[in-house]
Protein backbone atom coordinates (compact mmCIF):
# COMPACT_ATOMS: atom_id res chain seq x y z
CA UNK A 1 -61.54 -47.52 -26.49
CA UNK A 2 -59.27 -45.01 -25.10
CA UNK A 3 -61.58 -43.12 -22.35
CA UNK A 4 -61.87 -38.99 -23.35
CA UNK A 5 -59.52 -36.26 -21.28
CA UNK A 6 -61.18 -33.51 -19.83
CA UNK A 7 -59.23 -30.41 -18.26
CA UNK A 8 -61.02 -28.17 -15.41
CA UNK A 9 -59.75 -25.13 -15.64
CA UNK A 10 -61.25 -23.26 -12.23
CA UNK A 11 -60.11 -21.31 -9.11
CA UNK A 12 -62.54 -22.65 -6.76
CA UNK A 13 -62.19 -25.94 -5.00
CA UNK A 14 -65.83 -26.96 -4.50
CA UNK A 15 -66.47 -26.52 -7.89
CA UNK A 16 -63.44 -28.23 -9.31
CA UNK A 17 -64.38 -31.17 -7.39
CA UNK A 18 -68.28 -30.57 -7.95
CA UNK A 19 -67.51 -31.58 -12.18
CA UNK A 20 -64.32 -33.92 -11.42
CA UNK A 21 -66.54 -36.17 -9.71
CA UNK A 22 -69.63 -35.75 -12.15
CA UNK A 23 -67.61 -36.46 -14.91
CA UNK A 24 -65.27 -39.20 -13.45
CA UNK A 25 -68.79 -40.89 -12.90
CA UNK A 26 -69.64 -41.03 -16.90
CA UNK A 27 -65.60 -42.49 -16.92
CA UNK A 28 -63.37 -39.66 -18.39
CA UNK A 29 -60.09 -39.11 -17.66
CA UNK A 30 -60.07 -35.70 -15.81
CA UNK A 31 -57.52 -33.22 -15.05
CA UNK A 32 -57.46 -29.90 -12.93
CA UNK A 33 -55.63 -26.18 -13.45
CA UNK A 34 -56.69 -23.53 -10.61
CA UNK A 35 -55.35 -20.83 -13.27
CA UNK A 36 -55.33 -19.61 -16.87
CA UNK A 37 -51.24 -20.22 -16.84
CA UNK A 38 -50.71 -23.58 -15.57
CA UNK A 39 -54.09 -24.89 -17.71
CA UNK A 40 -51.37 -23.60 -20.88
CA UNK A 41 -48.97 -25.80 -20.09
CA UNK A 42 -50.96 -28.43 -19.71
CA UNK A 43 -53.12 -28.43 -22.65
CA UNK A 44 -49.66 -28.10 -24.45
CA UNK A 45 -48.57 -31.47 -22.22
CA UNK A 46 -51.13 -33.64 -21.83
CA UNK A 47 -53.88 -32.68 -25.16
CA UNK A 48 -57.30 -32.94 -23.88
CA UNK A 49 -60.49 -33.61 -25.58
CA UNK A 50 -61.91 -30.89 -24.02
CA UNK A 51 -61.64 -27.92 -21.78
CA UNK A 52 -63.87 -26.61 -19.57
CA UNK A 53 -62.96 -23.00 -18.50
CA UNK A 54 -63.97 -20.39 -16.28
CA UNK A 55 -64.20 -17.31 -17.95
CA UNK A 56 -63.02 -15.54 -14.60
CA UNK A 57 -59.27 -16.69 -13.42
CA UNK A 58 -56.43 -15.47 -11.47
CA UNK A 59 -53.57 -14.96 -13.68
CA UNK A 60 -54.44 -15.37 -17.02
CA UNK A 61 -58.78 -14.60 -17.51
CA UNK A 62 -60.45 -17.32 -19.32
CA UNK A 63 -61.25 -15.42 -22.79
CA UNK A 64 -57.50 -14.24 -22.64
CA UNK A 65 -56.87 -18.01 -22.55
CA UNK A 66 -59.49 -18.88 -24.48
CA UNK A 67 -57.79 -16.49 -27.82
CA UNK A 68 -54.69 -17.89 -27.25
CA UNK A 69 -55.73 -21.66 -28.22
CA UNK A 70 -58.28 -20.31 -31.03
CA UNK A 71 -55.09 -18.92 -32.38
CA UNK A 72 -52.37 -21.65 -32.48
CA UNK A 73 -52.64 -24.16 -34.62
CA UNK A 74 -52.83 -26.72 -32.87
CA UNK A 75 -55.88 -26.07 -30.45
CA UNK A 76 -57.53 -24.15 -33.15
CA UNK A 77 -60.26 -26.76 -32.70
CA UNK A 78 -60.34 -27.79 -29.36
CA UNK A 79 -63.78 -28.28 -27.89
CA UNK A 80 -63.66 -25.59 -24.81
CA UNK A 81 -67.42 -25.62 -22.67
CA UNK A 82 -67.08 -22.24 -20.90
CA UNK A 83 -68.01 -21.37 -17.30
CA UNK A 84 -69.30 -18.08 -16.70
CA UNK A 85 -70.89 -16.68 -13.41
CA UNK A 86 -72.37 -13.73 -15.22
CA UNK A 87 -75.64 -14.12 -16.57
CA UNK A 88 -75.29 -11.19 -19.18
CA UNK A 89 -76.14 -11.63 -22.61
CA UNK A 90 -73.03 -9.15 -23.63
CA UNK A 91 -70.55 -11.67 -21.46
CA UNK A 92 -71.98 -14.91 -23.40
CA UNK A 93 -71.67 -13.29 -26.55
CA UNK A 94 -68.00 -12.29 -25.48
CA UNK A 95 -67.25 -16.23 -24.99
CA UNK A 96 -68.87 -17.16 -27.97
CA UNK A 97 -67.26 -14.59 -30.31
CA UNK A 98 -63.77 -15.41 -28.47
CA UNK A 99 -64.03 -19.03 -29.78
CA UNK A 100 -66.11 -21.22 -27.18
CA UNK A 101 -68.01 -24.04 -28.16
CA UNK A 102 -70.58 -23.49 -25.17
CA UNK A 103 -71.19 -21.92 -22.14
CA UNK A 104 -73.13 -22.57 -18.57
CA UNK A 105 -73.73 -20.23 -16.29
CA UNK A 106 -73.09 -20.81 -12.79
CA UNK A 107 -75.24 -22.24 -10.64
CA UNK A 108 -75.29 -24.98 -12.93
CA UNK A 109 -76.79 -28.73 -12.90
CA UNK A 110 -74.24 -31.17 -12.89
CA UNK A 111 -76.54 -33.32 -15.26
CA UNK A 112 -76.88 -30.38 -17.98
CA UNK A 113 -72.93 -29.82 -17.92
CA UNK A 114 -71.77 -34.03 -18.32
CA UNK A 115 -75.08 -33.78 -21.44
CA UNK A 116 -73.32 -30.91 -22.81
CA UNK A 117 -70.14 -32.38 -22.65
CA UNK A 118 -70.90 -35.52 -24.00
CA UNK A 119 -72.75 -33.86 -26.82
CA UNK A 120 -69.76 -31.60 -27.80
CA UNK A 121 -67.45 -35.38 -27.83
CA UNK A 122 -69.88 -36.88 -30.09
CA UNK A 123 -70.23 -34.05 -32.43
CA UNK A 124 -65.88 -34.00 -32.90
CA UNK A 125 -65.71 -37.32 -33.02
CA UNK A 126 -68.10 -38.05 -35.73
CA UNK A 127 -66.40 -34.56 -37.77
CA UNK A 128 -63.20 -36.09 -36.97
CA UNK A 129 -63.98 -39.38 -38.60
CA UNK A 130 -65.33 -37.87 -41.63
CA UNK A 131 -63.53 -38.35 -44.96
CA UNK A 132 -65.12 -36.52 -47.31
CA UNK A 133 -64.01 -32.93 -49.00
CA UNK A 134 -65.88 -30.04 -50.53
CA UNK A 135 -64.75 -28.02 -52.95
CA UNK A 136 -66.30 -25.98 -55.10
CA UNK A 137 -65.08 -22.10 -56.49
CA UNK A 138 -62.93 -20.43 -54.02
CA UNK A 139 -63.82 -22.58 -51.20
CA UNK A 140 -62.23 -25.94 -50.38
CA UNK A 141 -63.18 -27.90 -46.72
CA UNK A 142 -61.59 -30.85 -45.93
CA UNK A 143 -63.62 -32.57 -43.39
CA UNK A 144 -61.17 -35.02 -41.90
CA UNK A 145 -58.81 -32.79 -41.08
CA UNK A 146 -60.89 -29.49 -40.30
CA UNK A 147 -58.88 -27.48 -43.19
CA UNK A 148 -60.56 -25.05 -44.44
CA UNK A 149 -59.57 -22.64 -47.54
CA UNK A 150 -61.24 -19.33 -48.85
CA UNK A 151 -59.84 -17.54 -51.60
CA UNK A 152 -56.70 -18.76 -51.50
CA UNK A 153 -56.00 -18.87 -47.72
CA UNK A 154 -56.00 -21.30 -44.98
CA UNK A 155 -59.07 -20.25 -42.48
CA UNK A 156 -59.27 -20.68 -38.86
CA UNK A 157 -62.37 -21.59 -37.95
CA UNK A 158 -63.34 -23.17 -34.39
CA UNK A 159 -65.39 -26.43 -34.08
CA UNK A 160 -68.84 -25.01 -33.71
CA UNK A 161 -67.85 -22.67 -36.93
CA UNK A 162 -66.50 -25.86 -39.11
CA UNK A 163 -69.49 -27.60 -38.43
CA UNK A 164 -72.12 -24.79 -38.85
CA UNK A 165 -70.52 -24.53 -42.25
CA UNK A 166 -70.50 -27.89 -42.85
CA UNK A 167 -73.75 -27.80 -42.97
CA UNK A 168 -74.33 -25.15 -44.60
CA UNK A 169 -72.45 -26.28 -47.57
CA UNK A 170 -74.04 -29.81 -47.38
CA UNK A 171 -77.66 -27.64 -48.16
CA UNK A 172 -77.21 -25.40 -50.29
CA UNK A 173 -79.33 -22.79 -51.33
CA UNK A 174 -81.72 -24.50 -48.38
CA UNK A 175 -82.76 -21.94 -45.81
CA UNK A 176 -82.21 -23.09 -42.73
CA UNK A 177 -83.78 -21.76 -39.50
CA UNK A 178 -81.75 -20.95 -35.95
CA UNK A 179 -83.79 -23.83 -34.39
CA UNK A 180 -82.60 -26.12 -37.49
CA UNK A 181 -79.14 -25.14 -37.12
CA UNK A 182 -79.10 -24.88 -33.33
CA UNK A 183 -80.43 -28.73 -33.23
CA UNK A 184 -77.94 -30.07 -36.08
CA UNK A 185 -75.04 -28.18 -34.71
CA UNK A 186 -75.12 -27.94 -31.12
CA UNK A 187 -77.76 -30.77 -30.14
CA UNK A 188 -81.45 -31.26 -29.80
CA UNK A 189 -80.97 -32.11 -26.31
CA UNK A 190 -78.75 -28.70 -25.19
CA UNK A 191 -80.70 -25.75 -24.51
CA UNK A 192 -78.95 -22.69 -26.05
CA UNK A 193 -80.80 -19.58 -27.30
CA UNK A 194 -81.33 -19.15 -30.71
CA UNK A 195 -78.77 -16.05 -30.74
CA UNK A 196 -76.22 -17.84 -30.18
CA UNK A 197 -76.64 -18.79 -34.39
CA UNK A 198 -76.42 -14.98 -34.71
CA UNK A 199 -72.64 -14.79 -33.09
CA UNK A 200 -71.12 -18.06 -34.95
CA UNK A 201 -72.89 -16.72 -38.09
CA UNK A 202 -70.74 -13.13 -37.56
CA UNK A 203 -67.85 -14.97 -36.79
CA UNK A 204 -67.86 -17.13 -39.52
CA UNK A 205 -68.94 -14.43 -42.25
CA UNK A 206 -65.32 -12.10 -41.24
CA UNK A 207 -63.52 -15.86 -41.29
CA UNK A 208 -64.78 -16.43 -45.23
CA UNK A 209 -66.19 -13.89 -46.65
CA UNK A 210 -64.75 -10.64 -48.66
CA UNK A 211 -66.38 -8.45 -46.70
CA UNK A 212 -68.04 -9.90 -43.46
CA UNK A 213 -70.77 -7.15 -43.67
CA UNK A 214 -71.48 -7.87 -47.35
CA UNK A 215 -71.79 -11.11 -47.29
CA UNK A 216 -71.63 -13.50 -50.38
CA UNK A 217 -71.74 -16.97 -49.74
CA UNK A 218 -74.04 -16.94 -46.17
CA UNK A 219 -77.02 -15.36 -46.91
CA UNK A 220 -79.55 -13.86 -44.23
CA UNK A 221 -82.75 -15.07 -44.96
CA UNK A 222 -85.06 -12.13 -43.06
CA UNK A 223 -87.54 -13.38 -40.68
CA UNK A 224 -86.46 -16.77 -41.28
CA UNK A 225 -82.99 -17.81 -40.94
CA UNK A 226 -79.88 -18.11 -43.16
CA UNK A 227 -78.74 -20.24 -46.31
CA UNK A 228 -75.42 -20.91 -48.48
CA UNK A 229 -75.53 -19.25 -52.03
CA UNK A 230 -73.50 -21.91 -53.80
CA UNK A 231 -74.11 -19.71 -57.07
CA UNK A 232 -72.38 -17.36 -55.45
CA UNK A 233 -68.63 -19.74 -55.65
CA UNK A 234 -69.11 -19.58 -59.50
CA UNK A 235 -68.69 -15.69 -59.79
C-alpha cells in the first residue's frame, strides 16, 4: 500500500521539523512549504493526502490559502488540519468556516496531532471507497465521488461537510446530538468542542439550503441537537 503524503505548510523551522519527524515515525511521506505561495504550487504538483497549515504565513496567510483550495475543484476536498497559535474561539471558528477539517492550537502534543491526522486519513479513505448514492427530491449525493447536487446545482461542500451530511441523510428524521455527530464525524478519540457542530452545520445549511437561515432539510432540534427532514425533499 502506497504510504499517505502529508504537506507542512509552516514558517518556523523547529516546528516544521517538530511534525516531519512525528509523522515520518507513523511512515508518511512528508513534504515541507515555509509559505502560503510555494505550498500552491505544490499541492498543484505533488497532490497530498493532507495539509497541515498554519493559519499565520508570510506571503500568502493560511485562511487566504486555505479559500483558495475550498474553491477549485480539485482540492475542494482535501483534508487540511489547521495550525493556529491563537487560542480565540472567533479565530477557530474563522478556520472552520473557511473550510478546515481541524485545528490545534499551538503548543501542541505531537501525539494528539499524528491521532488527528490519522483519524482525518481513515475517515477519507473509507468515504472515498464508498459506492453507494442517495437521492431522493432535490438532493442527489454520490458518495464515491463526493458530488453533491441541490436543486439543480453542483454543491461544494468540504470533507467534514460531505460527511456530516452523510450522515445526516443516512438517519433521517433521527435527532442527533453534537456529541453523536462530533464522535461519528470527527472521531471518538479527537477532542473538539461541541461548537464546532454549530459552524459545519451553518456552513452546510448556506451550501444546500434555499435560505440558510430558514432552513428546510437540517432541522435544529432546541436543547438537543439537529436532524434531516427527509419529508421535507417531497415538497
Amino acid at each position: 500500500m502506497a504510504r499517505k503524503r502529508i504537506l507542512i505548510v509552516e514558517d518556523e523551522p523547529d516546528i516544521r521539523k517538530l511534525v516531519h519527524y512525528n509523522l515520518s515515525q507513523e511512515h508518511f511521506k512528508v513534504f515541507e512549504a515555509d509559505e502560503g505561495e510555494k505550498a500552491l504550487k505544490m499541492i498543484q504538483r505533488d497532490r497530498p493526502d493532507l495539509v497541515i497549515l498554519d493559519l499565520l504565513l508570510p506571503g500568502l496567510p493560511g485562511l487566504e490559502l486555505c479559500k483558495i483550495l475550498r474553491e477549485r475543484p480539485e482540492t475542494a476536498n482535501l483534508p487540511i488540519l489547521m495550525l493556529t497559535a491563537k487560542a480565540g474561539e472567533a479565530d477557530r471558528v474563522v478556520g472552520l468556516e473557511m473550510g478546515a477539517d481541524d485545528y490545534l492550537t499551538k503548543p501542541f502534543s505531537p501525539r494528539e496531532l499524528v491521532a488527528r491526522v490519522k483519524a482525518i486519513l481513515r475517515r477519507a479513505d473509507r468515504h472515498g471507497a464508498a459506492g453507494e448514492s442517495y437521492e431522493k427530491g432535490e438532493l442527489k449525493i454520490n458518495f464515491s465521488t463526493y458530488e453533491v447536487f441541490a436543486r439543480g446545482r453542483a454543491v461544494r461542500l468540504t470533507l467534514k461537510e460531505f460527511e456530516l451530511l452523510r450522515f445526516l441523510v443516512q438517519n433521517p428524521s433521527r435527532v442527533l446530538s453534537r456529541d453523536q455527530l462530533l464522535d461519528r464525524v470527527w472521531g471518538a478519540d479527537v477532542f473538539v468542542d461541541p461548537r464546532t457542530v454549530d459552524v459545519h452545520i451553518r456552513r452546510l445549511r448556506k451550501a444546500v439550503e434555499r435560505d440558510d437561515r430558514k432552513p428546510e432539510w437540517i432541522l435544529t432540534v432546541r436543547g438537543v441537537g439537529y436532524k434531516f427532514d427527509e419529508k421535507a425533499l417531497d415538497k
